[in-house]
C-alpha atoms as a PDB file:
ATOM      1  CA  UNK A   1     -36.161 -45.086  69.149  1.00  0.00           C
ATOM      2  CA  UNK A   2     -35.722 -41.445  67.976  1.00  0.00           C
ATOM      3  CA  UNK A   3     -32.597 -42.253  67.092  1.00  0.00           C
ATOM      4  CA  UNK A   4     -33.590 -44.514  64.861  1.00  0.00           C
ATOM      5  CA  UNK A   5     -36.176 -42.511  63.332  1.00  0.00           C
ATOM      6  CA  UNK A   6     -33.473 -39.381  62.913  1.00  0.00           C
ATOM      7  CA  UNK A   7     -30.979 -42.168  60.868  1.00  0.00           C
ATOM      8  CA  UNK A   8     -34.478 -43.287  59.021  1.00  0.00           C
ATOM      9  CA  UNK A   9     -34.706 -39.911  58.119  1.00  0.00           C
ATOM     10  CA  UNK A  10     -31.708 -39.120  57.310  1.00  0.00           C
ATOM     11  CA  UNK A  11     -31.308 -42.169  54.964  1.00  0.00           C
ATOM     12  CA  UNK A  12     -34.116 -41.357  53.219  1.00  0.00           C
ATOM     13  CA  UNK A  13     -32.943 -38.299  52.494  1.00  0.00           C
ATOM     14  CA  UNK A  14     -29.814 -39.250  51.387  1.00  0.00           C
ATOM     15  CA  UNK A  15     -31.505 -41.904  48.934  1.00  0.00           C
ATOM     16  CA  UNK A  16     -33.419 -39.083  47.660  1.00  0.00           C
ATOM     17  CA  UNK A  17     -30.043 -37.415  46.753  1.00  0.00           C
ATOM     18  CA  UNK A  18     -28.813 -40.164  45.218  1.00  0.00           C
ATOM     19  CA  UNK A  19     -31.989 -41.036  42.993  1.00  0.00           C
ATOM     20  CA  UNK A  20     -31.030 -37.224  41.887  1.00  0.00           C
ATOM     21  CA  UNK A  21     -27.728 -38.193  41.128  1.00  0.00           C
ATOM     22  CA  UNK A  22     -28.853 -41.254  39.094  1.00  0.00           C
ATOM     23  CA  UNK A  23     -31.153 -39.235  36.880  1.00  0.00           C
ATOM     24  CA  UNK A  24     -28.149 -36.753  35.941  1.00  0.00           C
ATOM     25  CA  UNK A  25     -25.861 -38.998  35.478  1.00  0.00           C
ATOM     26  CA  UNK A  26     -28.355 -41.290  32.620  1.00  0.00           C
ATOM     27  CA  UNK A  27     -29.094 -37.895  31.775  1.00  0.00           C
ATOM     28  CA  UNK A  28     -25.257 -37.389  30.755  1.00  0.00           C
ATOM     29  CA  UNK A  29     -24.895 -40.698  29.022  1.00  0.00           C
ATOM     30  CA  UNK A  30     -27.727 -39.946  26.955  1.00  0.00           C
ATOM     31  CA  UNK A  31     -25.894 -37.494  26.025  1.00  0.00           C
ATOM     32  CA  UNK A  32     -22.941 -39.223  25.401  1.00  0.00           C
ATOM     33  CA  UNK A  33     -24.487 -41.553  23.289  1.00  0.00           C
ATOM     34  CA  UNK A  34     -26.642 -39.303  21.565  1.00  0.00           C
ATOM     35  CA  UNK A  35     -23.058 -37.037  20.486  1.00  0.00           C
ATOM     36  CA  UNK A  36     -21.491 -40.463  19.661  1.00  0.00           C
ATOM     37  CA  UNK A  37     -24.110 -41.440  17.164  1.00  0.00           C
ATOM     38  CA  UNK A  38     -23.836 -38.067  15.684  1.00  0.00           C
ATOM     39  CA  UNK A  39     -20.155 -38.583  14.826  1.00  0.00           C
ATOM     40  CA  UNK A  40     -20.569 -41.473  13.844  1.00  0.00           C
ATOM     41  CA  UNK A  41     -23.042 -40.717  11.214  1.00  0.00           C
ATOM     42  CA  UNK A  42     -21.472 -37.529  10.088  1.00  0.00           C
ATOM     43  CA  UNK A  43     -18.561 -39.893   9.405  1.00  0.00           C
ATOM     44  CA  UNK A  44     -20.292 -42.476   7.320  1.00  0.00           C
ATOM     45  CA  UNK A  45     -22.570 -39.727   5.235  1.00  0.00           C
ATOM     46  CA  UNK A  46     -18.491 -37.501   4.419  1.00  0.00           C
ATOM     47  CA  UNK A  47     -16.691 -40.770   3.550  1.00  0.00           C
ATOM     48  CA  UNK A  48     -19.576 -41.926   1.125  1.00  0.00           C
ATOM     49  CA  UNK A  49     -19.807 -38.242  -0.410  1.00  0.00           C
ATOM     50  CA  UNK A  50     -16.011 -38.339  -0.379  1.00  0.00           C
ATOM     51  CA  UNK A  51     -16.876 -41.841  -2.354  1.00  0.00           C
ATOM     52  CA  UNK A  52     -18.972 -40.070  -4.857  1.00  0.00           C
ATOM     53  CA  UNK A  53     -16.532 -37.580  -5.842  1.00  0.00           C
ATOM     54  CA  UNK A  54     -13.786 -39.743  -6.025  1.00  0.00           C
ATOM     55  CA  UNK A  55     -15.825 -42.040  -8.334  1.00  0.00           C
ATOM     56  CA  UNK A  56     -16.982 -39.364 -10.498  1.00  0.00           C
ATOM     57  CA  UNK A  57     -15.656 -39.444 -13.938  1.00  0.00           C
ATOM     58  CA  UNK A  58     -15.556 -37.080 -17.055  1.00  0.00           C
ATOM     59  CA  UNK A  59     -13.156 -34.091 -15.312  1.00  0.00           C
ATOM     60  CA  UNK A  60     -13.644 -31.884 -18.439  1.00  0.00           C
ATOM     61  CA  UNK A  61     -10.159 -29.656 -17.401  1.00  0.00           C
ATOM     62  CA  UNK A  62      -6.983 -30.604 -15.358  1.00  0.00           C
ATOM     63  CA  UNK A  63      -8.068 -27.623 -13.057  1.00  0.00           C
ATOM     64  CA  UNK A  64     -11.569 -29.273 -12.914  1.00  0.00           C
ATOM     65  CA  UNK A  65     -10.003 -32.440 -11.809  1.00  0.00           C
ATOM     66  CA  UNK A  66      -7.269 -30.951  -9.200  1.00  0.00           C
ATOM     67  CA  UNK A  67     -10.342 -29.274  -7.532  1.00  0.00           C
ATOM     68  CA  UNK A  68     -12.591 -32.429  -7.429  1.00  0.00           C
ATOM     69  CA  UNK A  69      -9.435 -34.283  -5.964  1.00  0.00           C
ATOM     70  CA  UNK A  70      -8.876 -31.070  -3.446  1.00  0.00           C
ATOM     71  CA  UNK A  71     -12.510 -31.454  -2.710  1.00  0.00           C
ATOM     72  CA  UNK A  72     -12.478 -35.427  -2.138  1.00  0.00           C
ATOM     73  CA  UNK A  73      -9.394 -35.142  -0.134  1.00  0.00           C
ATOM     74  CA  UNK A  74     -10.843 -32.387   2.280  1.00  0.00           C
ATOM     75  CA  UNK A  75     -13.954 -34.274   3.303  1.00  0.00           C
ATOM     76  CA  UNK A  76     -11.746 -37.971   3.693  1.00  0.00           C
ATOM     77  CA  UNK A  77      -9.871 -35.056   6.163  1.00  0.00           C
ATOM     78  CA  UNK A  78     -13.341 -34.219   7.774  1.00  0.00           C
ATOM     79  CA  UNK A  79     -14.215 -38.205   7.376  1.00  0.00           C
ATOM     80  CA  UNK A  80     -10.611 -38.916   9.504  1.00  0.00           C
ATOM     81  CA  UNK A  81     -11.248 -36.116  12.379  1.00  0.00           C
ATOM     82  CA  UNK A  82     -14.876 -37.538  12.830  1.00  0.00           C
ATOM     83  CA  UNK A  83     -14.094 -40.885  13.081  1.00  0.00           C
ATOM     84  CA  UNK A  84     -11.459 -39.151  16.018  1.00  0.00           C
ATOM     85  CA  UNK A  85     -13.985 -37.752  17.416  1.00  0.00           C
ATOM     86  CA  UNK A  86     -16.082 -40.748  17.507  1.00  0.00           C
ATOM     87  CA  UNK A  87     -13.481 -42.946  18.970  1.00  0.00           C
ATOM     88  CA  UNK A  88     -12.835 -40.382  22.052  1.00  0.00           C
ATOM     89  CA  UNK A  89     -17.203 -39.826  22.355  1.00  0.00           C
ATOM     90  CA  UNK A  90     -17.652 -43.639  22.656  1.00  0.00           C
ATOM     91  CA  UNK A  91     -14.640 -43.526  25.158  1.00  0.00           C
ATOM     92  CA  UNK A  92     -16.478 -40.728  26.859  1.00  0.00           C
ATOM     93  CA  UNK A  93     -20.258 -42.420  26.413  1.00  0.00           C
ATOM     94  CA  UNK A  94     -18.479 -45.919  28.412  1.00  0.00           C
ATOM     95  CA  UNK A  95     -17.447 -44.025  31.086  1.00  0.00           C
ATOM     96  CA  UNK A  96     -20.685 -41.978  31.229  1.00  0.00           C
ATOM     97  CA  UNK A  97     -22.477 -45.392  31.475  1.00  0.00           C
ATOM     98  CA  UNK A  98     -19.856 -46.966  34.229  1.00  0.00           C
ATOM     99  CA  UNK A  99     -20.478 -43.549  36.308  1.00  0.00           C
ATOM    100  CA  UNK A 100     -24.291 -44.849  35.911  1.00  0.00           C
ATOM    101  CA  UNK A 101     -23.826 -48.120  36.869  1.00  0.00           C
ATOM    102  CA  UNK A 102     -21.788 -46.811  39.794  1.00  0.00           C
ATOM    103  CA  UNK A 103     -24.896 -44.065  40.769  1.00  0.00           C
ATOM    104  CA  UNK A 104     -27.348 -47.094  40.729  1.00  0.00           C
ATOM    105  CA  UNK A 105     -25.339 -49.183  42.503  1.00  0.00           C
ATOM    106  CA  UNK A 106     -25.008 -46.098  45.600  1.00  0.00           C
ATOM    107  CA  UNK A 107     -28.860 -45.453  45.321  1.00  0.00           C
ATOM    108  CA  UNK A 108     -30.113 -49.174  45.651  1.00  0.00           C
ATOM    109  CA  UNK A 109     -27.060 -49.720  48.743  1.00  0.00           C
ATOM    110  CA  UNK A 110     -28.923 -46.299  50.297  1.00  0.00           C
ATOM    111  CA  UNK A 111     -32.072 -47.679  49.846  1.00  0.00           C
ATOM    112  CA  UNK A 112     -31.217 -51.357  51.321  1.00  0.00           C
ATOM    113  CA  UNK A 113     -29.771 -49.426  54.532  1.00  0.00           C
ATOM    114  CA  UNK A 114     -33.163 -47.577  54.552  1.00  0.00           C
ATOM    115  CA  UNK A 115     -35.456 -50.664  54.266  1.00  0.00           C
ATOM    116  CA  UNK A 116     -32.990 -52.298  57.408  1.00  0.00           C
ATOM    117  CA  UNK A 117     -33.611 -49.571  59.097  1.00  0.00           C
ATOM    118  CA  UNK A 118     -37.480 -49.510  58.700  1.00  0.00           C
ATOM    119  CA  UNK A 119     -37.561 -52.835  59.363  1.00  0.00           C
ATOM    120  CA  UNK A 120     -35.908 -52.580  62.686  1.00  0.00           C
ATOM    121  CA  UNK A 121     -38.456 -49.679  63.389  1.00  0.00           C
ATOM    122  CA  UNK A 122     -41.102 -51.908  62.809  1.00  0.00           C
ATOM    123  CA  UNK A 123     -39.887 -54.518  64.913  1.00  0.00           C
ATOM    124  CA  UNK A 124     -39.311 -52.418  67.822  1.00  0.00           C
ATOM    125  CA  UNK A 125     -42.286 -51.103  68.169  1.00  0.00           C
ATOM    126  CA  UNK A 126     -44.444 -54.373  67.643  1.00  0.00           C
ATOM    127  CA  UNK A 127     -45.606 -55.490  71.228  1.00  0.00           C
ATOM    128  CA  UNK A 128     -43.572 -58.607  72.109  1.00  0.00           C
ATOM    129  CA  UNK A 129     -45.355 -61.767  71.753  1.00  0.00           C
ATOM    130  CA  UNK A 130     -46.978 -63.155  75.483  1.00  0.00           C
ATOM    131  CA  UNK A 131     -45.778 -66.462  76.299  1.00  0.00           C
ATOM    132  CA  UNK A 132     -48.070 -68.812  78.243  1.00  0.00           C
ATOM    133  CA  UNK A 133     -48.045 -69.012  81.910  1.00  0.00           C
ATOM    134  CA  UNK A 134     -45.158 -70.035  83.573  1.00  0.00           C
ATOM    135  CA  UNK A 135     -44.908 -73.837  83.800  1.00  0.00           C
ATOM    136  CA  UNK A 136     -45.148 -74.938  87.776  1.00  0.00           C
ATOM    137  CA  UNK A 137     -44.007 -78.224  89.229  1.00  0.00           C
ATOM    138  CA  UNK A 138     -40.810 -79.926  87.600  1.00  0.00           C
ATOM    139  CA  UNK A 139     -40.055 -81.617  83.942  1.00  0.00           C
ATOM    140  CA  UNK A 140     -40.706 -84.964  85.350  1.00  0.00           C
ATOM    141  CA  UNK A 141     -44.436 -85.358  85.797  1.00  0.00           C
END
């Protein structure tokens, strides 16, 4: 029986452990997600201002006009590297949320193992059940 208590123990421990690790890891895909919807919008709000430029009209000079189109072209630069940066973040936000699919997943197997073993605890140290008095004489009467 101690023994069983000392592996109770030690599985609740370990489920402890790996409710920790759950947290940290939705903590990280939060993260993930939250950087991913970053680049994405940065990306939207530089290709419509790169938009807005390009539609502008009424360049008064030809130096006027090579510096709106220098202008235009460096943000659809910054529009290209975000949407980069967005394609790797989503990359990186899927695997954060597989690695907390895969921390649930250990957690709830810890804490299945722990509930068996309570379980068995339980039954072990319930009294067995009394069965009535020995039968006397033989089947046939």
């Amino acid at each position: 029986m101690p023994a069983e208590r000392r592996k109770l123990a030690r599985l609740q421990r370990l489920e402890r452990i790996r409710a920790i690790a759950r947290a940290e890891a939705a903590e990280a895909a939060a993260r993930a997600e939250e950087t991913l919807a970053q680049l994405q919008s940065l990306a939207e709000r530089t290709g419509a201002l790169a938009s807005d430029y390009a539609l502008r009209s009424g360049p008064a000079t030809g130096a006027e006009l090579a510096r709106t189109a220098s202008f235009t072209a460096g943000l659809l630069t910054i529009r290209t590297q975000a949407l980069a940066d967005a394609a790797r973040a989503e990359s990186h936000a899927d695997h954060r949320q597989r690695a907390l699919a895969e921390a649930e997943r250990r957690r709830a197997a810890v804490e299945d193992r722990a509930e068996a073993t309570r379980r068995a605890i339980a039954r072990a140290g319930a009294l067995p059940a009394l069965g009535a008095r020995r039968a006397s004489g033989t089947g046939l009467e």
